[in-house]
PDB file of N, CA and C in Angstrom:
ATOM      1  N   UNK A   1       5.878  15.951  -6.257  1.00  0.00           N
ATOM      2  CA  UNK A   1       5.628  14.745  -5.485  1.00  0.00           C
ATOM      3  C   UNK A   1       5.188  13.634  -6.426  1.00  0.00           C
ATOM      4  N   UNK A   2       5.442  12.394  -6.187  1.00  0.00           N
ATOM      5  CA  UNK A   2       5.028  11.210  -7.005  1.00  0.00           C
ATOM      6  C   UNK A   2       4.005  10.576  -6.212  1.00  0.00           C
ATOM      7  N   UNK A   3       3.369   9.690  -6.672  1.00  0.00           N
ATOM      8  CA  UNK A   3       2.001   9.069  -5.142  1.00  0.00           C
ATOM      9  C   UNK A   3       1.945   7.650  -6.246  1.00  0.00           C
ATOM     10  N   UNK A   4       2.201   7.141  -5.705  1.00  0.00           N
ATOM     11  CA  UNK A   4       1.965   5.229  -5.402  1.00  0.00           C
ATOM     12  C   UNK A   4       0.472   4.618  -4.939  1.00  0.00           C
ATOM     13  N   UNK A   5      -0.015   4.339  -5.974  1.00  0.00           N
ATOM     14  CA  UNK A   5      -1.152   4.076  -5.722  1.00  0.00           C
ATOM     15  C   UNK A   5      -1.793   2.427  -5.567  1.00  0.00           C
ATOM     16  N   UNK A   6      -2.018   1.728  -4.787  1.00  0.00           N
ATOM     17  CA  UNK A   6      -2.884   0.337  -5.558  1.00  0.00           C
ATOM     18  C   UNK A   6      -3.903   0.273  -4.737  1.00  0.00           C
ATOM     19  N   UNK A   7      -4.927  -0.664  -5.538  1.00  0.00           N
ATOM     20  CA  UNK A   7      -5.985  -1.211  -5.581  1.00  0.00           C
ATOM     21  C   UNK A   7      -6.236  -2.464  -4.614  1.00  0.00           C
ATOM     22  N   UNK A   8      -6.811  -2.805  -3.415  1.00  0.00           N
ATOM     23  CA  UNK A   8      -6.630  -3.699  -3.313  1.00  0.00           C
ATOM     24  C   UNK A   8      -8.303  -4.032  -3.310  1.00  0.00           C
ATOM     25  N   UNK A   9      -8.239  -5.775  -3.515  1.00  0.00           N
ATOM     26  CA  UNK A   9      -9.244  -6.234  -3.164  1.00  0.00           C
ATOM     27  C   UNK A   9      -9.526  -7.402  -2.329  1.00  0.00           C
ATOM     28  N   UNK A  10     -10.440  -7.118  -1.104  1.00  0.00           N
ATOM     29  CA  UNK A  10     -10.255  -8.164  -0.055  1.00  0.00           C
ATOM     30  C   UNK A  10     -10.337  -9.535  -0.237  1.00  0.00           C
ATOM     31  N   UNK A  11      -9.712 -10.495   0.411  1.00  0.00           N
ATOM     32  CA  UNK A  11     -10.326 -11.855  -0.294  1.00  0.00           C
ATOM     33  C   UNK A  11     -11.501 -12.523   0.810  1.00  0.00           C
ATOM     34  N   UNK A  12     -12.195 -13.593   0.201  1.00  0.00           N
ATOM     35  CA  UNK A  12     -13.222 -14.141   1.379  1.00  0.00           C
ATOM     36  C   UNK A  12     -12.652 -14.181   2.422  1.00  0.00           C
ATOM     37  N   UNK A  13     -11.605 -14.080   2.818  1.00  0.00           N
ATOM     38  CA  UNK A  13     -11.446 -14.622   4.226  1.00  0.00           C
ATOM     39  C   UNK A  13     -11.409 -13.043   5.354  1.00  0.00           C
ATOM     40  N   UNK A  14     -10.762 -11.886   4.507  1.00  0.00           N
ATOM     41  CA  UNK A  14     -11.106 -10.396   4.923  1.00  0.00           C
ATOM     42  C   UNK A  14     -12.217 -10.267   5.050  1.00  0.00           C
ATOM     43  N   UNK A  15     -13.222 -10.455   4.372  1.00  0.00           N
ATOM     44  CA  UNK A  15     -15.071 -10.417   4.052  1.00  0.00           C
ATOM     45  C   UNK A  15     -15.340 -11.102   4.706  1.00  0.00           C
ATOM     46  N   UNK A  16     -14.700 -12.033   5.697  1.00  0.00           N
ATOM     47  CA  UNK A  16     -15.551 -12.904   6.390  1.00  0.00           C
ATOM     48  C   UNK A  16     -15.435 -12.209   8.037  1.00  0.00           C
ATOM     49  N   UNK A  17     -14.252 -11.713   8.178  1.00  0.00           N
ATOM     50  CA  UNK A  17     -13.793 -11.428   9.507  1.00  0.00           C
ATOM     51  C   UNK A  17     -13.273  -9.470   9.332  1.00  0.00           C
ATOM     52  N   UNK A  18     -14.126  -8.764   8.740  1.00  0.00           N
ATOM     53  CA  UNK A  18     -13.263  -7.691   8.941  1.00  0.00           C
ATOM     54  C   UNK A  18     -12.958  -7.153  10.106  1.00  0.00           C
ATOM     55  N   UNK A  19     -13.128  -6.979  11.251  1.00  0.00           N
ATOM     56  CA  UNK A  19     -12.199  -6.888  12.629  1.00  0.00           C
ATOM     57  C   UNK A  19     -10.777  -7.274  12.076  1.00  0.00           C
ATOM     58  N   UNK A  20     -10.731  -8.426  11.904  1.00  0.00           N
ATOM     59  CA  UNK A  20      -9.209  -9.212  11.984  1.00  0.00           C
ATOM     60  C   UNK A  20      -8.644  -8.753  10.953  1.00  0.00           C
ATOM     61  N   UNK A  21      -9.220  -8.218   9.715  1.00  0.00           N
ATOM     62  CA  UNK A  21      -8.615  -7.883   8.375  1.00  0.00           C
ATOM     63  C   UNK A  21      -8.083  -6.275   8.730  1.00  0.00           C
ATOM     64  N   UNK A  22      -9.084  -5.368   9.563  1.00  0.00           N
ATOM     65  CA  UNK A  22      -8.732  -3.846   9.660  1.00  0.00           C
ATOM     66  C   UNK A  22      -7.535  -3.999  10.960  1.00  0.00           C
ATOM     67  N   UNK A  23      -7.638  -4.971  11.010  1.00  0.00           N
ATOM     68  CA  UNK A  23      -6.245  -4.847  12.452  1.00  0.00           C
ATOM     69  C   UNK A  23      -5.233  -5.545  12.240  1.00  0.00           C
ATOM     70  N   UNK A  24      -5.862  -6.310  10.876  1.00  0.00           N
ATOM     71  CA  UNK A  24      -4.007  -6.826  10.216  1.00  0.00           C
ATOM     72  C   UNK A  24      -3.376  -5.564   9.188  1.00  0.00           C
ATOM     73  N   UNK A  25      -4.547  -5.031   8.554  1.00  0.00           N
ATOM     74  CA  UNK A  25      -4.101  -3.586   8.179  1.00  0.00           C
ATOM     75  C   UNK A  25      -3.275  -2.679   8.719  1.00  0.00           C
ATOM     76  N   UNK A  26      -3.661  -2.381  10.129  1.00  0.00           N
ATOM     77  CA  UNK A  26      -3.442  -1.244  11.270  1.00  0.00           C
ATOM     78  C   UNK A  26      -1.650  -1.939  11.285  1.00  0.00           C
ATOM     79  N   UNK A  27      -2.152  -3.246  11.695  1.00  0.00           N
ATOM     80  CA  UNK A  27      -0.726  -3.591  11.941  1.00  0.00           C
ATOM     81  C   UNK A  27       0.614  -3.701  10.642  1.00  0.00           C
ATOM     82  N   UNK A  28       0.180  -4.208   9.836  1.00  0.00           N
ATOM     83  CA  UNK A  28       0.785  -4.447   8.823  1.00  0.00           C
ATOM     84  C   UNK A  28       1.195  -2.874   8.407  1.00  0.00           C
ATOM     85  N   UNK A  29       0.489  -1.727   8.112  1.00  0.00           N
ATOM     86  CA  UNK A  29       0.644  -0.527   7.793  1.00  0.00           C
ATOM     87  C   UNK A  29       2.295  -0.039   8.702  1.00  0.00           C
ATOM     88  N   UNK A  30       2.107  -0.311  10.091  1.00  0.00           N
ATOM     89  CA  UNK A  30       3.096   0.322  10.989  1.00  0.00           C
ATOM     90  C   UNK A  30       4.913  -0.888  10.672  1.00  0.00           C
ATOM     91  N   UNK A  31       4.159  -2.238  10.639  1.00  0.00           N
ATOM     92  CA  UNK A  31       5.475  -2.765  10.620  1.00  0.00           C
ATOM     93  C   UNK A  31       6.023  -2.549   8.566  1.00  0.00           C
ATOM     94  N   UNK A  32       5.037  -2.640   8.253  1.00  0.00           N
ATOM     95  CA  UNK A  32       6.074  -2.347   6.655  1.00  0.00           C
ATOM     96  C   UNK A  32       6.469  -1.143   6.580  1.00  0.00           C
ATOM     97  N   UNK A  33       5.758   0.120   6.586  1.00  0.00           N
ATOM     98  CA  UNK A  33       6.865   1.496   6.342  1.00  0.00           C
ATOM     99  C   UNK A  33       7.821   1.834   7.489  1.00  0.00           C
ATOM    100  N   UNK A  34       7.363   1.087   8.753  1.00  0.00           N
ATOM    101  CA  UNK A  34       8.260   1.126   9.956  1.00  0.00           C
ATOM    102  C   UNK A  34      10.030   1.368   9.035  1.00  0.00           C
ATOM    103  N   UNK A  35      10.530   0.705   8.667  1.00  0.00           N
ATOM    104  CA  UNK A  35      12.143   0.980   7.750  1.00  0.00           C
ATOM    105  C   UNK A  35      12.088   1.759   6.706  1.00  0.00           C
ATOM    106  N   UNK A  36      10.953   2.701   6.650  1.00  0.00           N
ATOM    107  CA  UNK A  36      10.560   3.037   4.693  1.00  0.00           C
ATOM    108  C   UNK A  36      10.011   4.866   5.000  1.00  0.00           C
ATOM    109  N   UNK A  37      11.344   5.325   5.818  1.00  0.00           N
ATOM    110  CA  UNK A  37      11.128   6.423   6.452  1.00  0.00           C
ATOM    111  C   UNK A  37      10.789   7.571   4.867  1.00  0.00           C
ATOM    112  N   UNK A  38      11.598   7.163   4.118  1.00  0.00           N
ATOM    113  CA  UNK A  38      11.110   8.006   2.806  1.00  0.00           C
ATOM    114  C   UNK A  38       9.468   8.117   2.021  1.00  0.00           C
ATOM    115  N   UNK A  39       8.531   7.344   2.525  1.00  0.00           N
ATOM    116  CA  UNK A  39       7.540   6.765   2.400  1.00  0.00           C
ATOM    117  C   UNK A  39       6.510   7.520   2.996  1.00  0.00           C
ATOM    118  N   UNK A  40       5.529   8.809   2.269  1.00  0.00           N
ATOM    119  CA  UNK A  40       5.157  10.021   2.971  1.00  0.00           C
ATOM    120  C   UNK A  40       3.526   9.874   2.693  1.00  0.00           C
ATOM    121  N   UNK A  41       2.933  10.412   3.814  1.00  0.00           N
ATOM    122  CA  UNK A  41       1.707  10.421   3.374  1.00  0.00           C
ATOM    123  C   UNK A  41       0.633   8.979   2.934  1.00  0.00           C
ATOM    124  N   UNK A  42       0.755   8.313   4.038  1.00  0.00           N
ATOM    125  CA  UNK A  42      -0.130   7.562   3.732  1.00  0.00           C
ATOM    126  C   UNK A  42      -1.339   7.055   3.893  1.00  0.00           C
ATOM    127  N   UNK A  43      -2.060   6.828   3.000  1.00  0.00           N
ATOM    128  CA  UNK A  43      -3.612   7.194   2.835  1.00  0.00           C
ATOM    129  C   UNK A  43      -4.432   5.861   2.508  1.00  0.00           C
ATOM    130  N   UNK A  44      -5.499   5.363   3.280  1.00  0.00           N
ATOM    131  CA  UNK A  44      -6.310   4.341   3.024  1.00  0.00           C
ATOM    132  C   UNK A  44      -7.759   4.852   2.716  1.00  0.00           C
ATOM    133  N   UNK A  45      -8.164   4.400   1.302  1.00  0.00           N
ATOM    134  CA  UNK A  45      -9.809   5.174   0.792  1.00  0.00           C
ATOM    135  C   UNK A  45     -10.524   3.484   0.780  1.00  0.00           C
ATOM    136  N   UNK A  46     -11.316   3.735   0.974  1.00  0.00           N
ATOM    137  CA  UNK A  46     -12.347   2.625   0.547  1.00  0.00           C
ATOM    138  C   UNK A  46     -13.738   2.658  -0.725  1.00  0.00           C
ATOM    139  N   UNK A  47     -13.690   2.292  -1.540  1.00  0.00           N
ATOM    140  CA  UNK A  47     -14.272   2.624  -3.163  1.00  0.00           C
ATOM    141  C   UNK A  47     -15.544   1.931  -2.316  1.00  0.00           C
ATOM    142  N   UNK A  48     -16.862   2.820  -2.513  1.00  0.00           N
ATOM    143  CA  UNK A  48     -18.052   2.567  -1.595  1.00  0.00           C
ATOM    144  C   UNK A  48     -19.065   2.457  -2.828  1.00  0.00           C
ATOM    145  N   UNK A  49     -18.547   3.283  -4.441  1.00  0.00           N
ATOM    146  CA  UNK A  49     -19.775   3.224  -5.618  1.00  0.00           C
ATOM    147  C   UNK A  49     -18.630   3.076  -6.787  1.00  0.00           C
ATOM    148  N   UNK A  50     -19.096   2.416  -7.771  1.00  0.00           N
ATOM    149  CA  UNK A  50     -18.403   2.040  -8.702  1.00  0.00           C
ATOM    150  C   UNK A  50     -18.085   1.016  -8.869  1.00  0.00           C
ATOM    151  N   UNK A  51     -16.740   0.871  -9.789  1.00  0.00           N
ATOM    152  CA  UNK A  51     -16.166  -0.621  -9.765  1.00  0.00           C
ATOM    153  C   UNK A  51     -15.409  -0.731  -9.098  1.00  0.00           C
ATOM    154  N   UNK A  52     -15.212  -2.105  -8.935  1.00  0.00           N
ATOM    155  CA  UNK A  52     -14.557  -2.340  -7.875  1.00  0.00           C
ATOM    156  C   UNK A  52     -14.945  -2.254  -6.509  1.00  0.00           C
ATOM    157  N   UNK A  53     -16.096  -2.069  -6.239  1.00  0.00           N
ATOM    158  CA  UNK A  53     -16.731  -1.335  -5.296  1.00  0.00           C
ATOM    159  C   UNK A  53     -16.015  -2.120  -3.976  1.00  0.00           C
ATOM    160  N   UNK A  54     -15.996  -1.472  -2.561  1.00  0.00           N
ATOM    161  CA  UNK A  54     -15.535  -1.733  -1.678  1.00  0.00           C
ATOM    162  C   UNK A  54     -13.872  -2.620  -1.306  1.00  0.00           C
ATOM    163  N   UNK A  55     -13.490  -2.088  -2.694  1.00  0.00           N
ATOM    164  CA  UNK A  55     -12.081  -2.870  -2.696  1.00  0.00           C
ATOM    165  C   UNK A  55     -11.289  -1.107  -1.847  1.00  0.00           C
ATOM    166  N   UNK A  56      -9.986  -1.339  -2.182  1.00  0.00           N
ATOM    167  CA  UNK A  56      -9.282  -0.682  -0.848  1.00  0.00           C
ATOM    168  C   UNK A  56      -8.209   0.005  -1.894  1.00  0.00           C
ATOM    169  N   UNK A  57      -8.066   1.591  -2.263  1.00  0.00           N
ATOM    170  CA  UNK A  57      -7.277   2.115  -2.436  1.00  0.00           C
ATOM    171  C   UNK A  57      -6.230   2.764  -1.690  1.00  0.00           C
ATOM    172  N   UNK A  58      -4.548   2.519  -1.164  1.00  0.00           N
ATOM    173  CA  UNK A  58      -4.163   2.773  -1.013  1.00  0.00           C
ATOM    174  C   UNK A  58      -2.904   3.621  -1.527  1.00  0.00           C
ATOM    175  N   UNK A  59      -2.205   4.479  -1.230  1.00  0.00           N
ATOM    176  CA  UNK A  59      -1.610   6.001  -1.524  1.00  0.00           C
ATOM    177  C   UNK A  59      -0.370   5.914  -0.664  1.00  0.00           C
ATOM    178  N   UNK A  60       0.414   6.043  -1.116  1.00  0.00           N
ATOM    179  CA  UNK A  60       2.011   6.551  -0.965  1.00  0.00           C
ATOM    180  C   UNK A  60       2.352   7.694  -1.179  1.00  0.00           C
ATOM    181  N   UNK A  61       3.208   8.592  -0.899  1.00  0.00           N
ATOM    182  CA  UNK A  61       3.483   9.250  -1.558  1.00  0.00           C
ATOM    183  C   UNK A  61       5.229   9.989  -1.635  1.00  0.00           C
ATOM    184  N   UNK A  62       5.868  10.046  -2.490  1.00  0.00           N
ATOM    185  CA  UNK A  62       7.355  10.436  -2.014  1.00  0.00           C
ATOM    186  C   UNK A  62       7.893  11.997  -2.718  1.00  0.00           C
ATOM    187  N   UNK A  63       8.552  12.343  -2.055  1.00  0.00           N
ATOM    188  CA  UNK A  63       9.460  13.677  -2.375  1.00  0.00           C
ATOM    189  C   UNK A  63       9.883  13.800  -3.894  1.00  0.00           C
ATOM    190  N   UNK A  64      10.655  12.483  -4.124  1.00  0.00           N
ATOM    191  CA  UNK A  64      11.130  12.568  -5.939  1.00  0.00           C
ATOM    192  C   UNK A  64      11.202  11.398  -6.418  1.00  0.00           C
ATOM    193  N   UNK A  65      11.597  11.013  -7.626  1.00  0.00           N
ATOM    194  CA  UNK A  65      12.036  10.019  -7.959  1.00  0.00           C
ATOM    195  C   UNK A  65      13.358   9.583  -7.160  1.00  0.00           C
ATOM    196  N   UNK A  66      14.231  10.036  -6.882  1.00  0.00           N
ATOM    197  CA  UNK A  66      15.103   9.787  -5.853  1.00  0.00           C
ATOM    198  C   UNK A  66      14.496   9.229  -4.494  1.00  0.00           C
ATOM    199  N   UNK A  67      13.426   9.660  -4.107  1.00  0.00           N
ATOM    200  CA  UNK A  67      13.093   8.689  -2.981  1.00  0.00           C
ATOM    201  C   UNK A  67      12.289   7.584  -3.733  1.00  0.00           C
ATOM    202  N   UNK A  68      11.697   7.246  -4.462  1.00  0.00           N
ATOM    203  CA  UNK A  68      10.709   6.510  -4.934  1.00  0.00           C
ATOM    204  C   UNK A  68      11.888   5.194  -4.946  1.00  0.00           C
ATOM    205  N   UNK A  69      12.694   5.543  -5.523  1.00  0.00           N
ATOM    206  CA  UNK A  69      13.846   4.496  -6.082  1.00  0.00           C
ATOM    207  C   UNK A  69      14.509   3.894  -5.025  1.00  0.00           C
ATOM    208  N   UNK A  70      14.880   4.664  -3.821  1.00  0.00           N
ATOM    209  CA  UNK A  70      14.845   4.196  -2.126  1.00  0.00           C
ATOM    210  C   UNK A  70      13.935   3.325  -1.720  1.00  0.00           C
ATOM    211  N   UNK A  71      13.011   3.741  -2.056  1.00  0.00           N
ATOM    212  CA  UNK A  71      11.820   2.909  -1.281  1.00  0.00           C
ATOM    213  C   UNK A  71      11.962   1.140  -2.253  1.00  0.00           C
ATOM    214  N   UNK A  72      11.834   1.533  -3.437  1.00  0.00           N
ATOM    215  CA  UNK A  72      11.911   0.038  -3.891  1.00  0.00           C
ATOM    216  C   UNK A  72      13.071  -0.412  -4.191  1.00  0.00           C
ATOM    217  N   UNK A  73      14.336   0.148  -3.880  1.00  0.00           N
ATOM    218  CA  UNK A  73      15.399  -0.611  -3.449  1.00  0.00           C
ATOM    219  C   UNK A  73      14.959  -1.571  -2.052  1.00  0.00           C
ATOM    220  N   UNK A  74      14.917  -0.192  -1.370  1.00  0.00           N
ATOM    221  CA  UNK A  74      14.989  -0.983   0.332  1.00  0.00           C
ATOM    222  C   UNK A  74      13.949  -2.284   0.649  1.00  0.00           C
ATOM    223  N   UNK A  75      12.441  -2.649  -0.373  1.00  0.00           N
ATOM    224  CA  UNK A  75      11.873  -3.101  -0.397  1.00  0.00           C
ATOM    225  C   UNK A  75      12.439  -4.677  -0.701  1.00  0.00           C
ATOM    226  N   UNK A  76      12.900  -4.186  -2.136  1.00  0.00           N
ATOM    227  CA  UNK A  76      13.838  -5.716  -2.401  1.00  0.00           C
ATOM    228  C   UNK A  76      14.808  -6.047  -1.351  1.00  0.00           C
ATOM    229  N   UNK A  77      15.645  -4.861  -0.828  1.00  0.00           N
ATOM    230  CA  UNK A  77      16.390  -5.518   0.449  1.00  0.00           C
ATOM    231  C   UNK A  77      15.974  -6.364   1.119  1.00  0.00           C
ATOM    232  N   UNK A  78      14.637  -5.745   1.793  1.00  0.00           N
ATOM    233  CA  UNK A  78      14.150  -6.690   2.748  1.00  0.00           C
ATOM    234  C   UNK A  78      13.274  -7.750   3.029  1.00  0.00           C
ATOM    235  N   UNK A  79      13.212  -8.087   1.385  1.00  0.00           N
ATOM    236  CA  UNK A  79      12.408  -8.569   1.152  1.00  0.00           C
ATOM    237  C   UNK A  79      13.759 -10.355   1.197  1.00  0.00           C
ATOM    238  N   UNK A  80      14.419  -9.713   0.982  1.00  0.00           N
ATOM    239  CA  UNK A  80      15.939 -10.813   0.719  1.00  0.00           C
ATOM    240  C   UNK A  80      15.940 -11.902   2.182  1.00  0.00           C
ATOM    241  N   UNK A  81      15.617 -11.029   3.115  1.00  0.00           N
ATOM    242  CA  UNK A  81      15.279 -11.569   4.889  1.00  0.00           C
ATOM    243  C   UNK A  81      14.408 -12.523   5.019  1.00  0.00           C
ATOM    244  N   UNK A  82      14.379 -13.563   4.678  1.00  0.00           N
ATOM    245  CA  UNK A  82      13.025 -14.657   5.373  1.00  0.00           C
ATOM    246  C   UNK A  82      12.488 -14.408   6.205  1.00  0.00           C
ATOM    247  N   UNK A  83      12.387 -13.602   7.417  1.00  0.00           N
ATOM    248  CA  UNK A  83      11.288 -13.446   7.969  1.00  0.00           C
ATOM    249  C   UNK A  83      10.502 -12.135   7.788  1.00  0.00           C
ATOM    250  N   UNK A  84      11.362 -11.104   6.867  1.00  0.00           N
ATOM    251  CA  UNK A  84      10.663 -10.090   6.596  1.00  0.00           C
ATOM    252  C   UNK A  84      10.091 -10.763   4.962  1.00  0.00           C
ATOM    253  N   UNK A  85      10.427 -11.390   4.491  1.00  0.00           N
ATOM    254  CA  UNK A  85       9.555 -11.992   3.254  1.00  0.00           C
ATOM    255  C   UNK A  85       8.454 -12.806   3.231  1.00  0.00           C
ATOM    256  N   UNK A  86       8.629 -13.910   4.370  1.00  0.00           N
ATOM    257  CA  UNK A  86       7.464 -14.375   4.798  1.00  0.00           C
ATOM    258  C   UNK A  86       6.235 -13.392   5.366  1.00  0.00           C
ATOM    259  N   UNK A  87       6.711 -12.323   6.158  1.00  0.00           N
ATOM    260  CA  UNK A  87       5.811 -11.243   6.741  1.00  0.00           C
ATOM    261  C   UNK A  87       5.243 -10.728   5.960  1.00  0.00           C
ATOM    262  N   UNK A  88       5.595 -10.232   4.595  1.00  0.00           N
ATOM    263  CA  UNK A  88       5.262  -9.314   3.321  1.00  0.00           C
ATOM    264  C   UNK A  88       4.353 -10.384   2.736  1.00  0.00           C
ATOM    265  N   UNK A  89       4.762 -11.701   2.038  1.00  0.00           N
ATOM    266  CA  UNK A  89       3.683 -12.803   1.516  1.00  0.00           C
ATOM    267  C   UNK A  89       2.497 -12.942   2.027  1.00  0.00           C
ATOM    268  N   UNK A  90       2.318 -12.508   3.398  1.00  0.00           N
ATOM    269  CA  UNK A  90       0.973 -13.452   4.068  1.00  0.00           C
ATOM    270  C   UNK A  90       0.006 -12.343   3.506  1.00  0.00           C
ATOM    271  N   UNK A  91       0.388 -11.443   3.070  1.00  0.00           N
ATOM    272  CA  UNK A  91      -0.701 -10.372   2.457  1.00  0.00           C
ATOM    273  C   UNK A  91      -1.468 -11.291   1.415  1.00  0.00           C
ATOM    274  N   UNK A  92      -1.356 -12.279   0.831  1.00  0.00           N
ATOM    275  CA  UNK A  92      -2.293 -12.922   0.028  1.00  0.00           C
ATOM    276  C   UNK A  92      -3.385 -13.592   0.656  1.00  0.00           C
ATOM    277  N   UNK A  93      -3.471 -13.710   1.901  1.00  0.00           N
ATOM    278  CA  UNK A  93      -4.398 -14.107   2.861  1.00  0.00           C
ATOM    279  C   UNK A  93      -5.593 -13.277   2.741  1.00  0.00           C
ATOM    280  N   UNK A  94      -5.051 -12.042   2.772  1.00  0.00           N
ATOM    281  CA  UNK A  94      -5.811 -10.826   3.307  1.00  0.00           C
ATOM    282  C   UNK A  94      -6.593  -9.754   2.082  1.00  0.00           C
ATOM    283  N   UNK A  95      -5.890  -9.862   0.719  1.00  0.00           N
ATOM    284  CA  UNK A  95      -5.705  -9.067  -0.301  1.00  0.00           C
ATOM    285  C   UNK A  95      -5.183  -9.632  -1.452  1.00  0.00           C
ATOM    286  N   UNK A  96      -6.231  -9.369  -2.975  1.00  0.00           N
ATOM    287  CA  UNK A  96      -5.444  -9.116  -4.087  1.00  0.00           C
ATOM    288  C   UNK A  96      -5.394  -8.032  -4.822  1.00  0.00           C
ATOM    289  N   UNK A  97      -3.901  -7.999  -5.193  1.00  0.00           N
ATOM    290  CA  UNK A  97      -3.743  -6.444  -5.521  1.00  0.00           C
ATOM    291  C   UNK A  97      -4.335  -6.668  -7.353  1.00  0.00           C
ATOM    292  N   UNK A  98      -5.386  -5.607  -7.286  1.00  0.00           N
ATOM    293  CA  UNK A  98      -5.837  -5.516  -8.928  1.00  0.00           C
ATOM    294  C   UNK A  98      -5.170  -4.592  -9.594  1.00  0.00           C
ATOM    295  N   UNK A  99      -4.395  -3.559  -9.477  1.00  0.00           N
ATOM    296  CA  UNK A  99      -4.370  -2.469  -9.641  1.00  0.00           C
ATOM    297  C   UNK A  99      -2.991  -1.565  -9.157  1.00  0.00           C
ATOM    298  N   UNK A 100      -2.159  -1.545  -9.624  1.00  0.00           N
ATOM    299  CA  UNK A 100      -1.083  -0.117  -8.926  1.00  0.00           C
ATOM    300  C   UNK A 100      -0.865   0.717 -10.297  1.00  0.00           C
ATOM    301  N   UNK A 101      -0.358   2.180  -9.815  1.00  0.00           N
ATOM    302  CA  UNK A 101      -0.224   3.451 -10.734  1.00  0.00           C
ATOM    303  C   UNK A 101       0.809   4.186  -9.977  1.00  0.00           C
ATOM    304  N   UNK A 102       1.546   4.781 -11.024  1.00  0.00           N
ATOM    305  CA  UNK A 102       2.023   5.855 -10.172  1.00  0.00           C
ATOM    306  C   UNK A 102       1.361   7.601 -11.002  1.00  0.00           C
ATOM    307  N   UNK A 103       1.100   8.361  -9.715  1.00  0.00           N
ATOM    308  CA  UNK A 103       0.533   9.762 -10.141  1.00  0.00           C
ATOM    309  C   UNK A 103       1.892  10.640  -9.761  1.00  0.00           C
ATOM    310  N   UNK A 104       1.644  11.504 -10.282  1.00  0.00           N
ATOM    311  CA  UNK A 104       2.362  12.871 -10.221  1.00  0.00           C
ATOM    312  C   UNK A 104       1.981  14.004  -9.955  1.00  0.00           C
ATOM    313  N   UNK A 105       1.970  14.993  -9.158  1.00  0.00           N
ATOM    314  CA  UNK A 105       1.467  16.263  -8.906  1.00  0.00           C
ATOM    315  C   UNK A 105       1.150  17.056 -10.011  1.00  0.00           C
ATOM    316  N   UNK A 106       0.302  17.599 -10.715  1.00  0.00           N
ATOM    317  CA  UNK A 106       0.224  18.926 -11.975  1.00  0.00           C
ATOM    318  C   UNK A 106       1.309  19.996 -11.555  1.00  0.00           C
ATOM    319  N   UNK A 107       2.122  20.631 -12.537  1.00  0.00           N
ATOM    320  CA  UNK A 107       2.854  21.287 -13.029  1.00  0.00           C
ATOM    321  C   UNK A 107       2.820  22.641 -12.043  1.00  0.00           C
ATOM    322  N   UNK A 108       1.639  22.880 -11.998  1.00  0.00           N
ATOM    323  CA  UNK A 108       1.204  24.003 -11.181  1.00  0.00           C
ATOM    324  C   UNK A 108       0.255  24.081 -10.230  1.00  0.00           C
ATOM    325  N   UNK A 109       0.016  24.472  -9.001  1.00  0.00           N
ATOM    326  CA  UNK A 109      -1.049  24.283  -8.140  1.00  0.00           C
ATOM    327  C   UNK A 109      -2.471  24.416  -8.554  1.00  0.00           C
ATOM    328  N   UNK A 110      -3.257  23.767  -8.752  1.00  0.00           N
ATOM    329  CA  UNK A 110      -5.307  23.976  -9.400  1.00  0.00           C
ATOM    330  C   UNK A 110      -5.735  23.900  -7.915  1.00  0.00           C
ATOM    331  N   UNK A 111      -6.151  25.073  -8.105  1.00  0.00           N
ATOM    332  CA  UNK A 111      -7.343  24.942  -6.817  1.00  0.00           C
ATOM    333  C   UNK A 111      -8.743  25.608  -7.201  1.00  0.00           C
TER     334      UNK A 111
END
């Protein structure tokens, strides 16, 4: 498995209203992977000690590089759509991304 990771961090205007920020989340979460059926496992952490503290790690995760490469094809696709590009932009309202990685599963199961 591969896992897609970023960092986000809220901007004043999330910090000012989080109601409206966790329910543009909720929403935003369902309409972007809504077309991004390859797009598995997805996970919202919130960093509570450390750096970065209370910024917003989010987690993807896909089957192979073969889906990974789906997903950010189909991304640029739809990103080509003005109203699905405008929809994707307004995330700067809400979030700056500090941070993306991609992880990989270990070789063998550690438990």
């Amino acid at each position: 498995m591969l896992h897609l990771m970023y960092l986000y961090k809220p901007t004043l205007r999330a910090r000012r209203d989080l109601t409206a920020f966790w329910q543009w989340v909720s929403d935003r979460d369902k309409w972007f992977y809504g077309r991004l059926s390859m797009a598995q496992n997805k996970r919202w952490y919130i960093r509570t000690v450390g750096e970065d503290d209370y910024c917003l790690e989010h987690y993807v995760s896909f089957a192979d590089s073969e889906a990974l490469g789906e997903y950010c094809k189909s991304v640029v696709e739809l990103c080509e759509g003005p109203e699905w590009s405008n929809r994707y932009i307004e995330q700067q309202d809400w979030w700056d991304i500090m941070d993306y990685r991609l992880l990989t599963d270990a070789p063998l199961p550690v438990n």
